[in-house]
C-alpha atoms as a PDB file:
ATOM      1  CA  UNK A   1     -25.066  25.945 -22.471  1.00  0.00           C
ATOM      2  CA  UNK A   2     -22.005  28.131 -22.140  1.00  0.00           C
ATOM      3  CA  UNK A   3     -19.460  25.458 -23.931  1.00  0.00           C
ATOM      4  CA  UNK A   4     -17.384  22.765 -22.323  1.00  0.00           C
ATOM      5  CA  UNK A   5     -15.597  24.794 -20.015  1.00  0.00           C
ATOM      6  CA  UNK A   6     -13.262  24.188 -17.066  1.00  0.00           C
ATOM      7  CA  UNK A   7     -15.669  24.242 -14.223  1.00  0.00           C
ATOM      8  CA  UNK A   8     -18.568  22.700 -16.710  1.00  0.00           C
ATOM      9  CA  UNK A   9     -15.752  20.217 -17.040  1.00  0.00           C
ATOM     10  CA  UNK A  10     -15.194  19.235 -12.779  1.00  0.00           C
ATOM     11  CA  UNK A  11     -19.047  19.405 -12.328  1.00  0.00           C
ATOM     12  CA  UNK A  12     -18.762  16.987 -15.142  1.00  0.00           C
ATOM     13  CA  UNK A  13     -16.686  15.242 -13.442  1.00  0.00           C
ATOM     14  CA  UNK A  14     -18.227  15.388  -9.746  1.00  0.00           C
ATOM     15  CA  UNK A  15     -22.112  14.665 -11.347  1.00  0.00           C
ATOM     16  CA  UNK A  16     -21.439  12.916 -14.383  1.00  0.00           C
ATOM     17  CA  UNK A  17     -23.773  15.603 -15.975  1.00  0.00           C
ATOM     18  CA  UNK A  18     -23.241  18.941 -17.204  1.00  0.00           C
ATOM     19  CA  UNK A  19     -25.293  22.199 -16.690  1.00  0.00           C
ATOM     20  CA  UNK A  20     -28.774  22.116 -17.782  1.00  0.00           C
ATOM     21  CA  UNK A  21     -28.533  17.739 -18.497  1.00  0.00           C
ATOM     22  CA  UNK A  22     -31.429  16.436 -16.788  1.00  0.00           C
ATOM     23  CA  UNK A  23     -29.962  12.177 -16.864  1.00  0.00           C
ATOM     24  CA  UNK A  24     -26.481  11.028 -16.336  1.00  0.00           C
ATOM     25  CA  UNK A  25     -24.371   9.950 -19.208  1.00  0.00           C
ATOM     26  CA  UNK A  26     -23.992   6.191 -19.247  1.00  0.00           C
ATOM     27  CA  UNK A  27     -20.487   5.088 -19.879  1.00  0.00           C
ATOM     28  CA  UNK A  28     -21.258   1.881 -21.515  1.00  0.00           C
ATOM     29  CA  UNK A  29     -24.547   1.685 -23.784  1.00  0.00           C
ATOM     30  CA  UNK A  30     -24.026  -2.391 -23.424  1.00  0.00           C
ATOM     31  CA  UNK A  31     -25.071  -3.191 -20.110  1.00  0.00           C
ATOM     32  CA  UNK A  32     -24.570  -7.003 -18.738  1.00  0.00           C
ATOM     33  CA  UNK A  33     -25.248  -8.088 -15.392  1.00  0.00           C
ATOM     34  CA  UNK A  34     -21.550  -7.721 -14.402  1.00  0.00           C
ATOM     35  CA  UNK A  35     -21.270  -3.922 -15.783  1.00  0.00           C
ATOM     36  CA  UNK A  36     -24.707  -3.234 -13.442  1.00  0.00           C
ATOM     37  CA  UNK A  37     -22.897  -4.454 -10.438  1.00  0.00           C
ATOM     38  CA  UNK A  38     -19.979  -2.188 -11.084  1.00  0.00           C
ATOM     39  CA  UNK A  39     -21.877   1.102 -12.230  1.00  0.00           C
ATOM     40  CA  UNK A  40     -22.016   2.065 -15.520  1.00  0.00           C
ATOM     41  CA  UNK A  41     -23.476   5.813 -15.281  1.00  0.00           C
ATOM     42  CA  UNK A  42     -21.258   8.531 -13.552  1.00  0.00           C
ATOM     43  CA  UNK A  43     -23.400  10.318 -11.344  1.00  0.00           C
ATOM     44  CA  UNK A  44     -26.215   8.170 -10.146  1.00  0.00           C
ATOM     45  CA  UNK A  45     -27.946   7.666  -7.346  1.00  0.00           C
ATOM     46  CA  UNK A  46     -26.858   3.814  -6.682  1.00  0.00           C
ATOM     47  CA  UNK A  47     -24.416   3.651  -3.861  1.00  0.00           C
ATOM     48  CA  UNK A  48     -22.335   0.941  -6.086  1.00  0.00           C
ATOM     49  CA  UNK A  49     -21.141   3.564  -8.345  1.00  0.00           C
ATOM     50  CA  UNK A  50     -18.204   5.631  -8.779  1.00  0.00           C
ATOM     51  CA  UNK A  51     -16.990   8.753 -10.325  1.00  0.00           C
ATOM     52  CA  UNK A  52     -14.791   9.317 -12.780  1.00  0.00           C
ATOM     53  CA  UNK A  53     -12.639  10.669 -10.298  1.00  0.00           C
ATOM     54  CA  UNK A  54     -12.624   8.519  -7.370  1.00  0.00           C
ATOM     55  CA  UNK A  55     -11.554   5.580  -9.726  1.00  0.00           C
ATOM     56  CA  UNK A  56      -8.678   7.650 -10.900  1.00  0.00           C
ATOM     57  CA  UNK A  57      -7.718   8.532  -7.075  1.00  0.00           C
ATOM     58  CA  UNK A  58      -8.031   4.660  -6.311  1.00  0.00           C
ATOM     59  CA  UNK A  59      -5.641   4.097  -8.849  1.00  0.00           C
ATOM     60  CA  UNK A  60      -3.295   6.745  -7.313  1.00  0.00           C
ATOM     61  CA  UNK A  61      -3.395   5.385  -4.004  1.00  0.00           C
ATOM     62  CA  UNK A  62      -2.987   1.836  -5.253  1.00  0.00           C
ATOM     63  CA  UNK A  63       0.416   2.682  -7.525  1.00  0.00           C
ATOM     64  CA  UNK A  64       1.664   4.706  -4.368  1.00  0.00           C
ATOM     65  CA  UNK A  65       1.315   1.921  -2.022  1.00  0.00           C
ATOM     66  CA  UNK A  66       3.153  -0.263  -4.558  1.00  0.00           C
ATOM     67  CA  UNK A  67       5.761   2.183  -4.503  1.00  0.00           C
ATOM     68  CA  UNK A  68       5.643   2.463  -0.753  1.00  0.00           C
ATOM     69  CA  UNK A  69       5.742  -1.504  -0.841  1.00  0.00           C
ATOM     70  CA  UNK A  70       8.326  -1.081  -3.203  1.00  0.00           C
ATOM     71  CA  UNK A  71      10.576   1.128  -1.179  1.00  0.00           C
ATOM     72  CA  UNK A  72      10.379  -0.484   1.994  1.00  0.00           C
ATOM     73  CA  UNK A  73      11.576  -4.000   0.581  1.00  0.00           C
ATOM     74  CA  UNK A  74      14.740  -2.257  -1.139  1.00  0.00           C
ATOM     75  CA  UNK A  75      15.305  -0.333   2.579  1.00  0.00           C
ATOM     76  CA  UNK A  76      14.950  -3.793   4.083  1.00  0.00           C
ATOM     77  CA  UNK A  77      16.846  -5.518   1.140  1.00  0.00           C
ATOM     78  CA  UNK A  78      19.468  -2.662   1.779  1.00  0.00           C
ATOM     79  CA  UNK A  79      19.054  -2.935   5.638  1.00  0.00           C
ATOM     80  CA  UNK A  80      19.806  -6.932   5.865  1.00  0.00           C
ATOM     81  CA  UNK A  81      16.177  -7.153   7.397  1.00  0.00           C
ATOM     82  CA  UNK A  82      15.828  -9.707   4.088  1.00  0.00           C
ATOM     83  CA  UNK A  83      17.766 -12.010   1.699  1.00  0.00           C
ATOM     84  CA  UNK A  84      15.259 -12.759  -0.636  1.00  0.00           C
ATOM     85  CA  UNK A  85      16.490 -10.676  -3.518  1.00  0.00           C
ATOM     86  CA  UNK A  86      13.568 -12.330  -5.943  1.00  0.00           C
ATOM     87  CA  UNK A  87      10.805 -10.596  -3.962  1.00  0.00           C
ATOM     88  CA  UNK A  88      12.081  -7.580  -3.489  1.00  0.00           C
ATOM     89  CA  UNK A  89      12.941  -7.496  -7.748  1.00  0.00           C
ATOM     90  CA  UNK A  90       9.151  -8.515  -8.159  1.00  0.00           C
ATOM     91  CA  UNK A  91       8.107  -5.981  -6.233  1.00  0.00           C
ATOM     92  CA  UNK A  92       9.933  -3.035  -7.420  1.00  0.00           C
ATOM     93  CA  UNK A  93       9.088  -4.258 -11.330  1.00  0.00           C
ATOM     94  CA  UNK A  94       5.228  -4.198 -10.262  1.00  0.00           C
ATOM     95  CA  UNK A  95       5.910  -0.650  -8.844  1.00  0.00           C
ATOM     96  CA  UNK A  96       7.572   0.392 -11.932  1.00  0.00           C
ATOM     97  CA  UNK A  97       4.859  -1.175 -14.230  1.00  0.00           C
ATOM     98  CA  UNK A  98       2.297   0.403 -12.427  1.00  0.00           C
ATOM     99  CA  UNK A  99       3.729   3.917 -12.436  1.00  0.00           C
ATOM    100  CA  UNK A 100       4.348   3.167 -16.165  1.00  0.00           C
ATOM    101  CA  UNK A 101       0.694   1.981 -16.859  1.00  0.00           C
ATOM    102  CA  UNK A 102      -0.584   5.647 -14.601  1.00  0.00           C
ATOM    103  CA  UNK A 103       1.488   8.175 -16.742  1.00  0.00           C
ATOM    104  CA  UNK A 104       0.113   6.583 -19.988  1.00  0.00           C
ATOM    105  CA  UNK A 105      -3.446   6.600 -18.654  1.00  0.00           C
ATOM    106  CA  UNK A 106      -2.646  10.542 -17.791  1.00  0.00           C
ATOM    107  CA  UNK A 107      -1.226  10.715 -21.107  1.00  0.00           C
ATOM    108  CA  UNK A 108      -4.313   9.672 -22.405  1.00  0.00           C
ATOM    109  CA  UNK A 109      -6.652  11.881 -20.422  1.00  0.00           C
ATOM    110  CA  UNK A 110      -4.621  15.043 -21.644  1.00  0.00           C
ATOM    111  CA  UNK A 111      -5.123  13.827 -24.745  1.00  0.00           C
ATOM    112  CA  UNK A 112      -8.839  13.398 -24.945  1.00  0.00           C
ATOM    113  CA  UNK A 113      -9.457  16.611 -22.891  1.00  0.00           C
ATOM    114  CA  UNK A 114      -7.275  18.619 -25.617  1.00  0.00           C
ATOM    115  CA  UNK A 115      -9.569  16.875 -28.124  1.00  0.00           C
ATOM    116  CA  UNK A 116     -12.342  18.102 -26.277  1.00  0.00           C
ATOM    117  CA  UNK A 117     -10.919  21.381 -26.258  1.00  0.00           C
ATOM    118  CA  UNK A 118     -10.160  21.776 -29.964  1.00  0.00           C
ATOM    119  CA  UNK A 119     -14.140  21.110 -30.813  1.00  0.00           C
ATOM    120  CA  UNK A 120     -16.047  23.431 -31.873  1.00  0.00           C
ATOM    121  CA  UNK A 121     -19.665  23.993 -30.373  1.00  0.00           C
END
């Protein structure tokens, strides 16, 4: 194995395995019946399961559309398309959480990779 590297780590990524791994890395080493019906190995062959990476670009599409959302209640707020001042607050404070929540997840993976980074092999 050549180290951890960048492209070792997007195959990771994409496969859930890295060069020369012959099973996929389970995620969980618990498994119940609800974590089997949600995948808990990156990389397999069951159609349930998803990669790392699709989850994360589920979550990016879900806090955009709540900002989206978001947007067009202030426009219609702004507009006079709407009155109801309480919805439109709720929706731009679930927009803001969720954008909140995202940058501390990314926080988080930056972290871990430059963990993964600093290890010696």
């Amino acid at each position: 194995m050549d180290g951890f590297t960048v492209s070792n780590a997007n195959r990771f990524l994409e496969t859930g395995r890295l060069p020369g791994d012959q099973q996929s890395i389970p995620i969980n080493s618990s498994q119940s019946d609800t974590s089997s019906k949600l995948g808990t190995t990156v990389g397999g062959a069951d159609a349930t399961q998803k990669s790392f990476a699709d989850t994360l670009s589920d979550a990016i599409q879900s806090v955009n559309s709540m900002q989206q959302a978001s947007d067009k209640a202030i426009q219609n707020l702004a507009t006079g398309r709407t009155d109801n001042i309480a919805e439109v607050m709720v929706a731009a404070d679930k927009a803001d959480i969720a954008l909140k929540l995202m940058v501390q997840v990314r926080n988080k993976i930056i972290d871990a990779y430059q963990d993964i980074m600093k290890m010696q092999v």
